[in-house]
N, C-alpha and C. Protein backbone atom coordinates (compact mmCIF):
# COMPACT_ATOMS: atom_id res chain seq x y z
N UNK A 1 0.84 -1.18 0.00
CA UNK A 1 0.00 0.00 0.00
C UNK A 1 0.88 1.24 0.00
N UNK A 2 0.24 2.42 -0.46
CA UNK A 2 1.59 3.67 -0.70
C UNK A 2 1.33 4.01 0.55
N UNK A 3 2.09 5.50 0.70
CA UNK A 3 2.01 6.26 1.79
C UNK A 3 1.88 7.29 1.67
N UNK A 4 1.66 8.64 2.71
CA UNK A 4 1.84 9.56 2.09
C UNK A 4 2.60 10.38 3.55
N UNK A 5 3.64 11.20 2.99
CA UNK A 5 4.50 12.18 4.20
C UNK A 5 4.21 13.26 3.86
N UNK A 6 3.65 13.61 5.31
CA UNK A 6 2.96 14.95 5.37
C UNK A 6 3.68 15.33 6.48
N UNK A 7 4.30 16.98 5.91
CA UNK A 7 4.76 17.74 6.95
C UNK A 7 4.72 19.27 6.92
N UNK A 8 4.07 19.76 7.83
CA UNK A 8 3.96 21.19 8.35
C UNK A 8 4.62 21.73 8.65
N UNK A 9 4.94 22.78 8.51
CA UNK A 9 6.51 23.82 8.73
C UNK A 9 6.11 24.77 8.48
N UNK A 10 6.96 25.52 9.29
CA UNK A 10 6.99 27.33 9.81
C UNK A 10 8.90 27.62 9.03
N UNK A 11 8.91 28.55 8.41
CA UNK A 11 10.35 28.32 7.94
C UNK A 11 10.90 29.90 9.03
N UNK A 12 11.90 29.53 9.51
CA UNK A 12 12.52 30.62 9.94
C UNK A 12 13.88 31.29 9.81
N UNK A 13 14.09 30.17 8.50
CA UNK A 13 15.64 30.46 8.17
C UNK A 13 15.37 30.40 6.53
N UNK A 14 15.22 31.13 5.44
CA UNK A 14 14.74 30.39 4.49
C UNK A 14 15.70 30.17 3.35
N UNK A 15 17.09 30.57 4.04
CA UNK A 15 18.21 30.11 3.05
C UNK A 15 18.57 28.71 3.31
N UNK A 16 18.64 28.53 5.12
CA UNK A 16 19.07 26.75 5.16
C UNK A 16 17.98 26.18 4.59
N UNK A 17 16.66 26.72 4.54
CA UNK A 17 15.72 25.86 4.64
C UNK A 17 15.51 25.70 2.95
N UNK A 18 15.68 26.49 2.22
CA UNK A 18 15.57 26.17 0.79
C UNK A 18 17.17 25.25 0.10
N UNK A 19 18.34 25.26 1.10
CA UNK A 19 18.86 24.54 0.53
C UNK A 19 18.79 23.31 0.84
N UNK A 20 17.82 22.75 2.41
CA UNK A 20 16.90 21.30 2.53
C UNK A 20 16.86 21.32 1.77
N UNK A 21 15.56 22.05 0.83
CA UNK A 21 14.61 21.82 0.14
C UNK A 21 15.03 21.34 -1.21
N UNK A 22 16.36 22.03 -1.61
CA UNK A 22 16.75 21.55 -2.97
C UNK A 22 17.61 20.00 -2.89
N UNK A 23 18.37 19.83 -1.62
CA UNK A 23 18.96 18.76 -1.59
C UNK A 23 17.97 17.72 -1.19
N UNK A 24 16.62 17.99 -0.34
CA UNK A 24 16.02 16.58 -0.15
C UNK A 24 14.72 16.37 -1.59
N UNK A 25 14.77 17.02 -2.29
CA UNK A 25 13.56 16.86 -3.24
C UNK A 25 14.20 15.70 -4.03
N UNK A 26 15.59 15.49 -4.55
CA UNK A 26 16.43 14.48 -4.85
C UNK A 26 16.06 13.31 -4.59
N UNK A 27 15.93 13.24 -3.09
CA UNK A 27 16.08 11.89 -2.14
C UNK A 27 15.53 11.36 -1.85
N UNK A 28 14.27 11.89 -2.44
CA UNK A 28 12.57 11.82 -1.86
C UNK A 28 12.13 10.88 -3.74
N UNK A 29 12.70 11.80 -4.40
CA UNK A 29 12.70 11.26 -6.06
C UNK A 29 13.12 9.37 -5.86
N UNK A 30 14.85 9.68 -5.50
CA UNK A 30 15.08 8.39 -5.73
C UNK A 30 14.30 6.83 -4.77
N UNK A 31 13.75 7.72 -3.89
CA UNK A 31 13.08 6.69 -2.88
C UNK A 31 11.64 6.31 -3.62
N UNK A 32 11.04 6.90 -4.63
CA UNK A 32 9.90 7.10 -5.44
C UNK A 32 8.63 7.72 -4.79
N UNK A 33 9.17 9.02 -4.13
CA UNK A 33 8.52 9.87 -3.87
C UNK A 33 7.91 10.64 -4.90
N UNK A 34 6.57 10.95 -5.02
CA UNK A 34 5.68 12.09 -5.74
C UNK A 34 5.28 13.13 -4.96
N UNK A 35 5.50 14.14 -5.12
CA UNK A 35 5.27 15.40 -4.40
C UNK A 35 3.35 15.35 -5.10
N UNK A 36 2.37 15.87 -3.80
CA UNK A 36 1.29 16.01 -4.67
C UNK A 36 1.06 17.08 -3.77
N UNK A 37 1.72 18.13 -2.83
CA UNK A 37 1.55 19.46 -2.43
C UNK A 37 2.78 19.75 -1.81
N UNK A 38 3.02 20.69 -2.17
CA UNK A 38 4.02 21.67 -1.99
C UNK A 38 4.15 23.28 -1.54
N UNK A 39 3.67 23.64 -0.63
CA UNK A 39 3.65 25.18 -0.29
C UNK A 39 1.96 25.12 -0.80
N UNK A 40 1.94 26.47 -1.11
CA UNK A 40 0.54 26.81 -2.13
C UNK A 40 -0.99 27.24 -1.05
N UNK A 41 -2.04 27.34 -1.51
CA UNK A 41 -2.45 28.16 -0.39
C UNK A 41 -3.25 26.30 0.50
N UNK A 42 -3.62 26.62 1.24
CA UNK A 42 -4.07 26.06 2.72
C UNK A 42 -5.18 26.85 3.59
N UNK A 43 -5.70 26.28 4.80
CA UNK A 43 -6.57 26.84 5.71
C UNK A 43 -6.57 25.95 6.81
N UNK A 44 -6.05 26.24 7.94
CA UNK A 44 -5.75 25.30 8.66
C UNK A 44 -6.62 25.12 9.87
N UNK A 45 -7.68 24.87 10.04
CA UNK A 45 -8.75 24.53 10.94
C UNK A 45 -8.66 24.17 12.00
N UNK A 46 -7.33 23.14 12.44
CA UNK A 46 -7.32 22.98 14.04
C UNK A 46 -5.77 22.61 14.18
N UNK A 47 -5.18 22.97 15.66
CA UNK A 47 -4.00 22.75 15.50
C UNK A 47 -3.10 24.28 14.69
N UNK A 48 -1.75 24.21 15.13
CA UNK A 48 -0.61 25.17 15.19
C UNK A 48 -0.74 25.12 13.30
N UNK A 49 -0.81 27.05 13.33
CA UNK A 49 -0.73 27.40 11.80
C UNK A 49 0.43 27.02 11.23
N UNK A 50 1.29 26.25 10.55
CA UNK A 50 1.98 26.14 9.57
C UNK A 50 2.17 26.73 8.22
N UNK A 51 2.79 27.33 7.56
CA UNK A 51 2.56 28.16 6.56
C UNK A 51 3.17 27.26 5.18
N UNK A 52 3.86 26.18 5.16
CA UNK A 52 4.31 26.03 4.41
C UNK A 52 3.99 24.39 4.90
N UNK A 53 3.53 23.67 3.91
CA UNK A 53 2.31 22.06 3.96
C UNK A 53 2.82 21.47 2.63
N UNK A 54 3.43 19.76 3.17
CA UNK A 54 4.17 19.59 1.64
C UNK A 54 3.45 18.16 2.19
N UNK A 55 2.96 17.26 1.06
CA UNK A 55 2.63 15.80 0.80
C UNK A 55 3.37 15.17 -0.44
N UNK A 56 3.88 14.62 0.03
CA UNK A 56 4.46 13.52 -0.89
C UNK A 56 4.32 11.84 -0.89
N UNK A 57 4.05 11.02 -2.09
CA UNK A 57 3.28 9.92 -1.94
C UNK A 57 4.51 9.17 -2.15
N UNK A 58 4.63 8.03 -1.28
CA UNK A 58 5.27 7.07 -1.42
C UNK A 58 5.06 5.75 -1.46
N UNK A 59 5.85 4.70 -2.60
CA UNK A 59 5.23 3.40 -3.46
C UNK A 59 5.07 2.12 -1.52
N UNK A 60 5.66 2.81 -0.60
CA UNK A 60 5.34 2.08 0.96
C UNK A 60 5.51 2.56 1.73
N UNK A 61 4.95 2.49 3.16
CA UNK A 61 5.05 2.78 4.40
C UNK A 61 7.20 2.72 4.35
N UNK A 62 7.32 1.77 4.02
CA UNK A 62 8.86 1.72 3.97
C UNK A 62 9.95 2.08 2.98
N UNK A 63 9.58 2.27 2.05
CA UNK A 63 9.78 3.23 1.56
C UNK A 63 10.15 4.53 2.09
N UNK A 64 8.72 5.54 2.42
CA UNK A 64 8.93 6.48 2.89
C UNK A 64 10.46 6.87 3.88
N UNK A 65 9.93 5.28 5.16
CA UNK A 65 10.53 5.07 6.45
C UNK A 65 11.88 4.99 5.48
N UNK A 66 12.33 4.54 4.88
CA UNK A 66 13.85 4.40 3.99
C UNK A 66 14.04 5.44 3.43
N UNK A 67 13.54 6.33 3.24
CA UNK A 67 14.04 7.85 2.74
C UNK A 67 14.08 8.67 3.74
N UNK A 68 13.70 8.95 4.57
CA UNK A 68 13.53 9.31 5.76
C UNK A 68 14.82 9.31 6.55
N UNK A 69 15.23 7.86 6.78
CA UNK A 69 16.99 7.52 7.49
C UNK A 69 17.98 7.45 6.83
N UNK A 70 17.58 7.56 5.49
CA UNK A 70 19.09 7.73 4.50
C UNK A 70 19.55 8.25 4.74
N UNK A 71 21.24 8.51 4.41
CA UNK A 71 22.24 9.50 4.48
C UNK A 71 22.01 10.77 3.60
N UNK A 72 21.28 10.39 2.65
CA UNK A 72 21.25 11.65 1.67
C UNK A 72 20.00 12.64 2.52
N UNK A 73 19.22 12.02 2.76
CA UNK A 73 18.20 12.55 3.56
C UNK A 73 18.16 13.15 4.94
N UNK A 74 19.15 12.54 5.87
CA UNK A 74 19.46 13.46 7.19
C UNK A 74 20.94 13.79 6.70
N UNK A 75 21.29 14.26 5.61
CA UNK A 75 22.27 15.32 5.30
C UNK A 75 21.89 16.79 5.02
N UNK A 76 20.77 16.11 3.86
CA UNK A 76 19.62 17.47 3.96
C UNK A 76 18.81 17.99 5.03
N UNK A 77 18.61 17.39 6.13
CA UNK A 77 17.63 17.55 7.16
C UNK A 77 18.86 18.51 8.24
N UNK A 78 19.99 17.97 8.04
CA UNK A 78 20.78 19.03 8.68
C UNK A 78 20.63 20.73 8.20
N UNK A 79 20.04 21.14 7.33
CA UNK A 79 20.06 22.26 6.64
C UNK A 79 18.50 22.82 7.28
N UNK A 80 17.55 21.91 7.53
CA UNK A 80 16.37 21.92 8.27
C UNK A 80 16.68 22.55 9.83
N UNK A 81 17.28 21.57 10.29
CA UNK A 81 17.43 21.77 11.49
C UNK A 81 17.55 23.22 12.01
N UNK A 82 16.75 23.73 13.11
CA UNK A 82 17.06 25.45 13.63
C UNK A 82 16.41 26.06 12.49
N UNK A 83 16.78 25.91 11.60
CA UNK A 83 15.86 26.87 10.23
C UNK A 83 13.87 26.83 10.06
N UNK A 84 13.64 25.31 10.74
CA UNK A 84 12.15 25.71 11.00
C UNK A 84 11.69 24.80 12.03
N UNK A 85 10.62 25.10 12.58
CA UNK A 85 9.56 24.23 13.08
C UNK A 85 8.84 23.20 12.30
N UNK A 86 8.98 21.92 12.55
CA UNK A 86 8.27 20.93 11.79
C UNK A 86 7.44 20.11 12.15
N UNK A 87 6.34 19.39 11.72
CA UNK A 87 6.08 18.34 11.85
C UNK A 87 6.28 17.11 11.07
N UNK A 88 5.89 15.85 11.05
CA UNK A 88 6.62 15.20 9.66
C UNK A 88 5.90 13.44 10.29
N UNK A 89 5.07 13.40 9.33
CA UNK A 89 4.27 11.96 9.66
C UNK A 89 4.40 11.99 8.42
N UNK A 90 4.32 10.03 8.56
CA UNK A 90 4.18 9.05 7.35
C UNK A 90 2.71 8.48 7.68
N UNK A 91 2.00 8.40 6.94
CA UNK A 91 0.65 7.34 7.22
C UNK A 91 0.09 6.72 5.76
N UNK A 92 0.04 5.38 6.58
CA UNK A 92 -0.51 4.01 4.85
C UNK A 92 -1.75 5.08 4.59
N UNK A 93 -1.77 5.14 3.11
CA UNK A 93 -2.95 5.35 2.43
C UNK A 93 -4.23 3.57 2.28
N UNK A 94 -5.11 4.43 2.60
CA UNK A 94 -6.07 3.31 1.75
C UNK A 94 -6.25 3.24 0.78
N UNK A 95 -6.80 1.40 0.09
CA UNK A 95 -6.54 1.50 -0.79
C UNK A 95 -7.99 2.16 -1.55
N UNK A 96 -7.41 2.51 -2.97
CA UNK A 96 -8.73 3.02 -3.89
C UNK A 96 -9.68 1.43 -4.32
């Protein structure tokens, strides 16, 4: 079953945080990540405003979990770090 990683973020640094952004979009690719939101507008109904809401679908729960602990991936997450507030869940999609 796929997955999908959803994470909420406040950016407060937006030079480390866009060079995350360019080094993990890579890592997220080779793991067979699909981005299906990225920034863009939102309305956030309950729970801490986040301004910046990214989903990306992945071909498994493990998958995801394997892009996630890669090296390429907490190399980029070092560039995250201090630069924003995050949240960051994986959850199985059902199936269609």
């Amino acid at each position: 079953m796929t997955a999908l990683w959803i994470a909420h973020v406040t950016v407060t640094d937006e030079a480390s945080y866009g060079e995350y952004a360019k080094r993990a979009t890579g890592v997220i690719a080779e793991h067979g990540g699909v981005f299906l939101a990225r920034g863009g507008a939102y309305e956030t109904l309950e729970g801490p405003d986040r301004s910046r809401n990214v989903v990306a679908r992945f071909p498994s729960m493990q998958a995801a979990h394997d892009c996630y602990h890669s090296p390429g991936y907490q190399e980029a997450l070092g560039f995250a770090k201090g630069a924003a507030q995050r949240e960051l869940s994986i959850i199985e999609e059902l199936p269609l």
